[in-house]
C-alpha atoms as a PDB file:
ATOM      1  CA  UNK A   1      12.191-125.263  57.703  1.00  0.00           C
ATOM      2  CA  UNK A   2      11.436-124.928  54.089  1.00  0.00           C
ATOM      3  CA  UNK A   3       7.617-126.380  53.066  1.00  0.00           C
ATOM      4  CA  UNK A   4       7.881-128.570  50.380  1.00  0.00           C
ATOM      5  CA  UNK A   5       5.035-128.504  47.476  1.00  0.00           C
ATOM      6  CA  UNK A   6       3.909-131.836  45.591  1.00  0.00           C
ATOM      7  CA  UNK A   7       2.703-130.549  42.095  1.00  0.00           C
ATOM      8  CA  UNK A   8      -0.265-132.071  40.545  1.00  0.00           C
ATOM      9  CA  UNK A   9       2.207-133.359  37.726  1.00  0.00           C
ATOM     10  CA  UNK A  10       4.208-135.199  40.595  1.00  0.00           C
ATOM     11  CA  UNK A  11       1.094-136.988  42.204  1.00  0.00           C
ATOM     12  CA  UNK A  12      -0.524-137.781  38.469  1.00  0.00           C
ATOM     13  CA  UNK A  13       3.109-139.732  37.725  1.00  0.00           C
ATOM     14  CA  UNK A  14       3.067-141.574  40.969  1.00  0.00           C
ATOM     15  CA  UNK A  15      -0.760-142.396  40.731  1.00  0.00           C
ATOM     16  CA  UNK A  16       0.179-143.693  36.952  1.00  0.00           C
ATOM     17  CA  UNK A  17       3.123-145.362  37.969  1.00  0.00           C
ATOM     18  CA  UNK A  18       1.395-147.095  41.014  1.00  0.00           C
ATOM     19  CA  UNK A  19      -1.069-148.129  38.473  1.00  0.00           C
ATOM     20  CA  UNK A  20       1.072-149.664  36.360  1.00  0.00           C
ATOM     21  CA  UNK A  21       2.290-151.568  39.228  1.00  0.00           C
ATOM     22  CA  UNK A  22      -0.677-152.938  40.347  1.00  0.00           C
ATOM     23  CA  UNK A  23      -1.638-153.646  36.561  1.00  0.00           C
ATOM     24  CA  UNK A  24       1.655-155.829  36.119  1.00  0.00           C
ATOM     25  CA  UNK A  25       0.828-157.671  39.329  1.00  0.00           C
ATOM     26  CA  UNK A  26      -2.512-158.652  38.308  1.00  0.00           C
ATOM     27  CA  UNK A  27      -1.225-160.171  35.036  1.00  0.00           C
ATOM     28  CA  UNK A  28       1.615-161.848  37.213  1.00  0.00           C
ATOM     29  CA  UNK A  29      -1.102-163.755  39.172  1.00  0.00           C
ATOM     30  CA  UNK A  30      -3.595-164.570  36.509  1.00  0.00           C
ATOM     31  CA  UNK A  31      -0.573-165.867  34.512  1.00  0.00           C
ATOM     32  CA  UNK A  32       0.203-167.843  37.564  1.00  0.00           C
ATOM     33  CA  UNK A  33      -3.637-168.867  37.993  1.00  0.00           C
ATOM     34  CA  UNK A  34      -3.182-170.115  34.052  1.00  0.00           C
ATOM     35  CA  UNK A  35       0.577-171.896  34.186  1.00  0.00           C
ATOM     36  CA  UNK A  36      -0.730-173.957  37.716  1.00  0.00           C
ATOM     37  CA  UNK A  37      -4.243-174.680  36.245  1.00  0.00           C
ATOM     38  CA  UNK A  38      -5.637-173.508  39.778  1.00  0.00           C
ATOM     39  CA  UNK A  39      -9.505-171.854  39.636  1.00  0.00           C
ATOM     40  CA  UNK A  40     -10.126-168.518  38.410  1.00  0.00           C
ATOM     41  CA  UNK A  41     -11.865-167.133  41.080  1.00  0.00           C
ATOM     42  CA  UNK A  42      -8.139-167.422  42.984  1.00  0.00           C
ATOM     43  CA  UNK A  43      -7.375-163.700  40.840  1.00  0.00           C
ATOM     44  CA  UNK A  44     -10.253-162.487  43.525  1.00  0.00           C
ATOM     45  CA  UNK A  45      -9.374-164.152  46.643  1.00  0.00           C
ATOM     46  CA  UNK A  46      -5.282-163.319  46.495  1.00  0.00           C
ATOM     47  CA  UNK A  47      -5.866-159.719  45.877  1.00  0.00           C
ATOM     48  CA  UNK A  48      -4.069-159.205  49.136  1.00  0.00           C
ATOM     49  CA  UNK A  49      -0.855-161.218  47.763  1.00  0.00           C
ATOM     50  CA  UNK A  50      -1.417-159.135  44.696  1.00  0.00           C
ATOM     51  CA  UNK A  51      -1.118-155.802  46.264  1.00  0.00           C
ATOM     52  CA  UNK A  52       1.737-156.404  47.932  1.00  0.00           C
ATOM     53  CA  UNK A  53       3.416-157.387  45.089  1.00  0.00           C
ATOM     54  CA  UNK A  54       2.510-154.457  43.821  1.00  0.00           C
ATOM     55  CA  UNK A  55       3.881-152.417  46.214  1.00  0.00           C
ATOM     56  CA  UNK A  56       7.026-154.237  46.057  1.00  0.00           C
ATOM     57  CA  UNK A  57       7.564-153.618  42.210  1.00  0.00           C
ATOM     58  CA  UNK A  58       6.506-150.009  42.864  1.00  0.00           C
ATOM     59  CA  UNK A  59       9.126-149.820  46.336  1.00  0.00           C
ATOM     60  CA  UNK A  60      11.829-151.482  43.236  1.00  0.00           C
ATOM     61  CA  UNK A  61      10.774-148.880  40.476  1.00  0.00           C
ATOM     62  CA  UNK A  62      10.900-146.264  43.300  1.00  0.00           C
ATOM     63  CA  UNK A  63      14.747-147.150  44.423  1.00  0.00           C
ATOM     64  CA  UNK A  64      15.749-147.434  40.381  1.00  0.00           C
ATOM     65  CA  UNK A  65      14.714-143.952  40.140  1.00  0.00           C
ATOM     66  CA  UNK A  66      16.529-142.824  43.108  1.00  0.00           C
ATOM     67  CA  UNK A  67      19.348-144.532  42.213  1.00  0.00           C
ATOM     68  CA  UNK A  68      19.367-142.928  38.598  1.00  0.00           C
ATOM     69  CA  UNK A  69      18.836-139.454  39.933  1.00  0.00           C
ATOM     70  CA  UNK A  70      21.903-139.429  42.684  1.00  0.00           C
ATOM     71  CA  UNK A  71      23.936-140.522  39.586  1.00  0.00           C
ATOM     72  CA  UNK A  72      22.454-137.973  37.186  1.00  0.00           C
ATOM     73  CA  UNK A  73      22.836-135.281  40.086  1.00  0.00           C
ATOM     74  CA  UNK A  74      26.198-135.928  40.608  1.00  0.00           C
ATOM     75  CA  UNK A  75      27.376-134.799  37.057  1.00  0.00           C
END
């Protein structure tokens, strides 16, 4: 079996791109938070909601970029 090796380029993309994600889901809540007029301190006590958001727009981001490299590889 061939070993695989995750450069440090690799894991500094998917640690930015992760943050990104979480970043975006953050402003989705506190923009929520604003638009419902519910209290601020709701931005600490649905940081669970929050990261999983956040995982789903990075599992989303993830499957665009799959999709765009099958189609790029096939060429």
């Amino acid at each position: 079996m061939k070993d695989t090796l995750i450069t440090a380029h690799r894991k500094l993309v998917e640690l930015k791109t992760a943050g990104v994600c979480l970043l975006l889901a953050v402003l989705l809540n506190i923009g929520c938070i604003i638009y419902f007029h519910t209290p601020f301190y709701e931005v600490f006590t649905q940081i669970g909601y929050t990261v999983v958001i956040a995982l789903g727009f990075y599992i989303i981001w993830t499957a665009i970029r799959l999709i765009v490299w099958l189609f790029r590889k096939k060429k």
